[in-house]
Every structure is written in structure tokens, then in C-alpha cells.
Protein backbone atom coordinates (compact mmCIF):
# COMPACT_ATOMS: atom_id res chain seq x y z
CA UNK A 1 6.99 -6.79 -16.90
CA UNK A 2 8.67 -5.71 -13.68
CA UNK A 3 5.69 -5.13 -11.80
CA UNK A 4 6.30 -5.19 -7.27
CA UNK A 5 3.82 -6.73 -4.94
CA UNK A 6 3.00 -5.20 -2.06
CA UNK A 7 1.47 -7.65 0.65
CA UNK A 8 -0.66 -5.30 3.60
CA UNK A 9 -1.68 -5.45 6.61
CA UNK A 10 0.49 -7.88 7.82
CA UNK A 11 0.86 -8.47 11.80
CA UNK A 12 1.47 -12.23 12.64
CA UNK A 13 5.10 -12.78 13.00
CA UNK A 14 4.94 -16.21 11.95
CA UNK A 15 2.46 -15.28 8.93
CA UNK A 16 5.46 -12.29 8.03
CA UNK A 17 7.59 -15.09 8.52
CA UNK A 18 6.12 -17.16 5.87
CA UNK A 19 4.99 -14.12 3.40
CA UNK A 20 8.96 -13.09 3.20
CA UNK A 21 9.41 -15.95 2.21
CA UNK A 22 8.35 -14.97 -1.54
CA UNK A 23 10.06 -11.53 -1.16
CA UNK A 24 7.20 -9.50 -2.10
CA UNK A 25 8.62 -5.79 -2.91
CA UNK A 26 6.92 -4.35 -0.40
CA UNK A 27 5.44 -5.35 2.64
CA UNK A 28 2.73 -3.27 4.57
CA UNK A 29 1.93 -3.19 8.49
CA UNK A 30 -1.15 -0.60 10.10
CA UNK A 31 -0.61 1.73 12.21
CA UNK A 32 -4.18 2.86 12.17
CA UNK A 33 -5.74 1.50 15.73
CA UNK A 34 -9.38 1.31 13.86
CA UNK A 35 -8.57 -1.40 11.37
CA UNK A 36 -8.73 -5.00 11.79
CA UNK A 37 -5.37 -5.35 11.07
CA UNK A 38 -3.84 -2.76 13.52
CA UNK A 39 -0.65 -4.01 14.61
CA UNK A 40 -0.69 -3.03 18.06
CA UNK A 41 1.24 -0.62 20.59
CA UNK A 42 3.98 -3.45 21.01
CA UNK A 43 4.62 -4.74 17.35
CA UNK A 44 7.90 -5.70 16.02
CA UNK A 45 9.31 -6.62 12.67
CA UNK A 46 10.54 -10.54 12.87
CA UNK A 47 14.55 -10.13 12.29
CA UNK A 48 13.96 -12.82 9.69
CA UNK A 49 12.57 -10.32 7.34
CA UNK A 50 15.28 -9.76 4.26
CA UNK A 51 16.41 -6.25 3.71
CA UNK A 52 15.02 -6.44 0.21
CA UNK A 53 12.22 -5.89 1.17
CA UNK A 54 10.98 -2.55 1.35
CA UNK A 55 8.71 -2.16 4.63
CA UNK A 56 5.43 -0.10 4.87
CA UNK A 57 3.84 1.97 7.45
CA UNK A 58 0.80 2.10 7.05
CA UNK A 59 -1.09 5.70 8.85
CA UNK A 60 -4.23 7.66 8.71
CA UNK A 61 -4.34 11.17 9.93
CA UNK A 62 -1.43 10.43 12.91
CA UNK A 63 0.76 13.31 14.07
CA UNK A 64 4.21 13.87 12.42
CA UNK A 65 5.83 12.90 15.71
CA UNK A 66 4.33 9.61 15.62
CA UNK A 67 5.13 8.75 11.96
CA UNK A 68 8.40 9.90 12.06
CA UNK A 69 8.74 7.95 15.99
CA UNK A 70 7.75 4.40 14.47
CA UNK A 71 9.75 5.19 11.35
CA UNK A 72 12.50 5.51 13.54
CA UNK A 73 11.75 2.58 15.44
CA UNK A 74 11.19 -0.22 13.66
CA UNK A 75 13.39 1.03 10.25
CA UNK A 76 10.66 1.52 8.34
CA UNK A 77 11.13 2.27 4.80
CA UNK A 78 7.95 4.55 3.84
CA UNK A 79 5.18 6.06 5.12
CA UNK A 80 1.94 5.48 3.43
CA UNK A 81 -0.35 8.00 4.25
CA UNK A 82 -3.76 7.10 4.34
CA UNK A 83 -6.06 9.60 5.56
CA UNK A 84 -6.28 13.40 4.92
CA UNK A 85 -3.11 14.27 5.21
CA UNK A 86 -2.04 18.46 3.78
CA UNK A 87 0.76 19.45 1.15
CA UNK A 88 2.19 21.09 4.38
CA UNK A 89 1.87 17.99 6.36
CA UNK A 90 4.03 16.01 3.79
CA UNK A 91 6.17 18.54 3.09
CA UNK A 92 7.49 18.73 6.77
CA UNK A 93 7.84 14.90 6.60
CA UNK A 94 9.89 15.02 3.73
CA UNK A 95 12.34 17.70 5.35
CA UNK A 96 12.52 14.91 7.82
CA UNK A 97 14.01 12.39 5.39
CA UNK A 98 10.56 10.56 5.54
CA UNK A 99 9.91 8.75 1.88
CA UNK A 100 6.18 8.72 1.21
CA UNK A 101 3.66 6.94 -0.95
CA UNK A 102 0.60 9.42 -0.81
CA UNK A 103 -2.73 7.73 -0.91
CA UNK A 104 -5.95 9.27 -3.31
CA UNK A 105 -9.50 7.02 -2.34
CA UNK A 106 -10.81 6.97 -6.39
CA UNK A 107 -14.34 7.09 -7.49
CA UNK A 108 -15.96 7.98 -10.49
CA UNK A 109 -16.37 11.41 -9.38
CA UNK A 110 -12.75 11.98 -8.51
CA UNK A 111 -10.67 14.80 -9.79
CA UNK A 112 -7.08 13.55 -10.68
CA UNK A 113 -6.06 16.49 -11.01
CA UNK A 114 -5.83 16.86 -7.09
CA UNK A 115 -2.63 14.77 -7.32
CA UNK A 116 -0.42 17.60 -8.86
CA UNK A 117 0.33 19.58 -5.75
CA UNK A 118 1.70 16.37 -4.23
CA UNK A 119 3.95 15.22 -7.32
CA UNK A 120 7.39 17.08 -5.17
CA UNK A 121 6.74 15.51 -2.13
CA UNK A 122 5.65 11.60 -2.63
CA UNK A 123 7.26 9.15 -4.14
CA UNK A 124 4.46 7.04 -5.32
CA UNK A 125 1.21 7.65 -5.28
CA UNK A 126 -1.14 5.13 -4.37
CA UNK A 127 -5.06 4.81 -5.54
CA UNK A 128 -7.46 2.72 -3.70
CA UNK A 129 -11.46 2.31 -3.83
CA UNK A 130 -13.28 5.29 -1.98
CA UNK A 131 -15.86 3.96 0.35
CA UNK A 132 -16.65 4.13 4.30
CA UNK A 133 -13.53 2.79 5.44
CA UNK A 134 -9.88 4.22 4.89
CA UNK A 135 -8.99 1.44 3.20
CA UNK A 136 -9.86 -1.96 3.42
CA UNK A 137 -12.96 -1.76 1.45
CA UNK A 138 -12.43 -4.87 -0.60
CA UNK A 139 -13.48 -3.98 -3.74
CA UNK A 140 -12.08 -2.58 -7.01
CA UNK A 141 -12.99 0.54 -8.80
CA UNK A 142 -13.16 0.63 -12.37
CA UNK A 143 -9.29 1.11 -13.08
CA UNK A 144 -10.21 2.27 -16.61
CA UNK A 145 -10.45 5.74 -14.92
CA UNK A 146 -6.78 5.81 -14.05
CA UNK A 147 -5.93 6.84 -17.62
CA UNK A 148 -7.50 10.28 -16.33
CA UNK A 149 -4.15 10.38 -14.54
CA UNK A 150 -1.01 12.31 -15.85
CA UNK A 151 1.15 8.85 -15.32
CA UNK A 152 3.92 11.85 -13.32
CA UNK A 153 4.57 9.58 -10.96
CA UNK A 154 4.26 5.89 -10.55
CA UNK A 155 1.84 4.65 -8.62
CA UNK A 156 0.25 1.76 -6.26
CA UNK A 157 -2.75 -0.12 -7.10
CA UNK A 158 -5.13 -0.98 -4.40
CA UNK A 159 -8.48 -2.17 -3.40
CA UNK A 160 -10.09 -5.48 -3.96
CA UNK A 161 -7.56 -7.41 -5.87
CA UNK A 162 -7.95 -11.13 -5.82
CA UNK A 163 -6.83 -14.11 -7.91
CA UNK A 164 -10.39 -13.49 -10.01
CA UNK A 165 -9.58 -10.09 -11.37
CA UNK A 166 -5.79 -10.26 -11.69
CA UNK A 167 -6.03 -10.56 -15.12
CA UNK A 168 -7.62 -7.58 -15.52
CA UNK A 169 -4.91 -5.54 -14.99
CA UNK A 170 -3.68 -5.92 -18.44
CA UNK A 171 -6.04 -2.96 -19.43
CA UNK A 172 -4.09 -0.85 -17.91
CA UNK A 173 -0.10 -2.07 -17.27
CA UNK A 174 0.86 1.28 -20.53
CA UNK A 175 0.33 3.13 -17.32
CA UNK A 176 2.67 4.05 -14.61
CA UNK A 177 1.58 1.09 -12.84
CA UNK A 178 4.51 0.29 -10.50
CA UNK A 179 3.19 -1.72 -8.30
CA UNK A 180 -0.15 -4.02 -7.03
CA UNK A 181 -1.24 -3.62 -3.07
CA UNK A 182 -3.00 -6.88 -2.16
CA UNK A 183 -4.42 -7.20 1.11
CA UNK A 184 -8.14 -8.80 1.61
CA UNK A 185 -7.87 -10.79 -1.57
CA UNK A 186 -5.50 -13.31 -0.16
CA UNK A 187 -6.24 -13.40 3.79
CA UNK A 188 -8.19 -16.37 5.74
CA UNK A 189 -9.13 -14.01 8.32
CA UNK A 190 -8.08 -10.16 8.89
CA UNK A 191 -4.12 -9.87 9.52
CA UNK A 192 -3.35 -13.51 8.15
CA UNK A 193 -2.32 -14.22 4.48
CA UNK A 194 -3.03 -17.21 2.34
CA UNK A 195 0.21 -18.66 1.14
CA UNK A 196 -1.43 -20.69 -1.21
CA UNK A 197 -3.59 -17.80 -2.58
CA UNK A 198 -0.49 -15.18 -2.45
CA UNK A 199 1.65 -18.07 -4.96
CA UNK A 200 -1.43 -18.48 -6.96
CA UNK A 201 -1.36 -14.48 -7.84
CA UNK A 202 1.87 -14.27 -8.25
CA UNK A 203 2.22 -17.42 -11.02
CA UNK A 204 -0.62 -15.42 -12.95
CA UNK A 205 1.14 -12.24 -12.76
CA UNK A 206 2.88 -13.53 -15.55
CA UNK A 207 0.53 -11.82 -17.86
């Protein structure tokens, strides 16, 4: 099973340090000034970090000046889009060379179907838990209901994954599953990972 981590909401530069040190597939820093793990206006990428892996912006409802600007900046290598963002919004981003992973907040009531119109413009798609928050919620939603999906494009699974329910996620790996976004599960505080919990997951992701 060649399924990628993604570790978020990383800011620390020795806790990236350390986290890159298990070359996670992806690795995800905030943009969003609201959440505990913003990065700040200042934040850099340590050097140290390996090419391999693939880094994350992380943004909710931001201008396409400013994703494209920090993009540019610190070499990210795609834009998660986390709020409310349009068709047309992605669209122009794309035309800008921008690679995106377009974020759906999943409940029982949600309509899958409103993924369609974004299946020429993202490259993943990423479901996390609707609740108050964009993100960051810290709990799970019942993943059964992502075989309402059409599986068109792989996708990101987030919200409330810890070393408890990892298992779990043998119920649905037929699916376009490409990837698992951890985040809360394995922190000691907001912004700093467990190393021991982050090893721990990824030893039982040998399912």
C-alpha cells in the first residue's frame, strides 16, 4: 500500500527539523492568521528540509495575489485551499501554474456531487470534518460516507486522525485514498509534533 503522509500545521523550525526527518510526503504550514498554528508574517522553510518532500500551503479565503506571492516565496509546492474558494478563483490560479489540493468540510448532509465542477482544476481533493472551525476540528467523520464519492480524483484524508483510529482506515483504502493529513492527533501543544506519536502511526500504517 503506497499510501503518503501529510504532517500539518507545522511552524517550529527545529520541530520541521525533526519531522523531515521521516520524510513524510507532504508537509503542511498555515497561512490562515486565525489558527493556532499560523505561521506568521516572517516564516521560513529550514534549508534542511529534503526536496522530496512536497510542501503545503495551507489558505482560507486569501486573495490570489497572496497565494500565488508566498508560493513564490518560499517554493511552495501546492496550495491547499481551505475556505470558500470559486471554480473561477481556482481556475485563475491554475493559469498561474499554481497546483492545488481543493478542500470539501464533509458531513452527513454533504452533497459529493459538489466536487465535479472542480475535478479540471485540483489535483487532489481533500475531505476534512465540517464543524466551526476551517479545519482543525479534531475529530473524524464517519469515512464510510466517502464511498458516496466518484473516486475521479484522489484525494486527502483529514480530520481527527490519531494512533486510536488508524486502523480504521482499512474500511475504506479500495478508494482513491492517496493520502492521510495528520495534524492534532500527534501534537503536544498546537504547532509542535510528537515524534514519538508521528513513528508510532507510521509503524501501524502497515495495515
Amino acid at each position: 500500500m503506497d499510501l503518503k503522509i501529510k504532517i500539518c500545521g507545522m511552524r517550529d523550525v527545529e520541530n520541521i527539523r525533526e519531522v523531515s526527518a521521516f520524510q513524510p510526503g507532504y508537509m503542511g504550514f498555515i497561512f490562515y492568521e486565525k489558527s493556532p498554528r499560523f505561521v506568521g508574517h516572517d516564516f521560513v522553510i529550514p534549508s534542511e528540509v529534503p526536496g522530496e518532500i512536497n510542501r503545503v500551503g495551507v489558505f482560507v479565503n486569501h486573495t490570489k495575489q497572496f497565494v500565488t506571492d508566498t508560493m513564490n516565496r518560499l517554493q511552495l509546492d501546492y496550495a491547499q485551499l481551505h475556505g470558500d474558494e470559486s471554480l473561477e478563483f481556482c481556475e485563475e490560479l491554475k493559469e498561474r501554474g499554481v497546483k492545488i489540493i481543493k478542500v470539501f468540510r464533509v458531513d452527513e448532509d454533504f452533497d459529493f456531487r459538489t466536487t465535479t465542477q472542480f475535478e479540471t482544476v485540483a489535483d487532489f481533493f481533500l475531505f476534512d470534518t465540517k464543524g466551526k472551525l476551517y479545519g482543525g476540528n479534531a475529530i473524524p467523520f464517519e469515512w464510510t460516507l466517502l464511498a458516496q464519492y466518484n473516486q475521479a480524483l484522489p484525494f486527502f484524508l483529514s480530520g481527527g486522525i490519531y494512533l486510536e483510529n488508524i486502523q480504521k482506515l482499512k474500511d475504506i483504502l479500495s478508494l482513491n485514498i492517496h493520502a492521510i493529513d495528520i495534524n492534532s492527533g500527534v501534537e503536544d501543544r498546537p504547532g509542535f509534533k510528537n515524534i514519538t506519536k508521528i513513528s508510532e502511526i507510521i509503524n501501524q500504517l502497515h495495515i
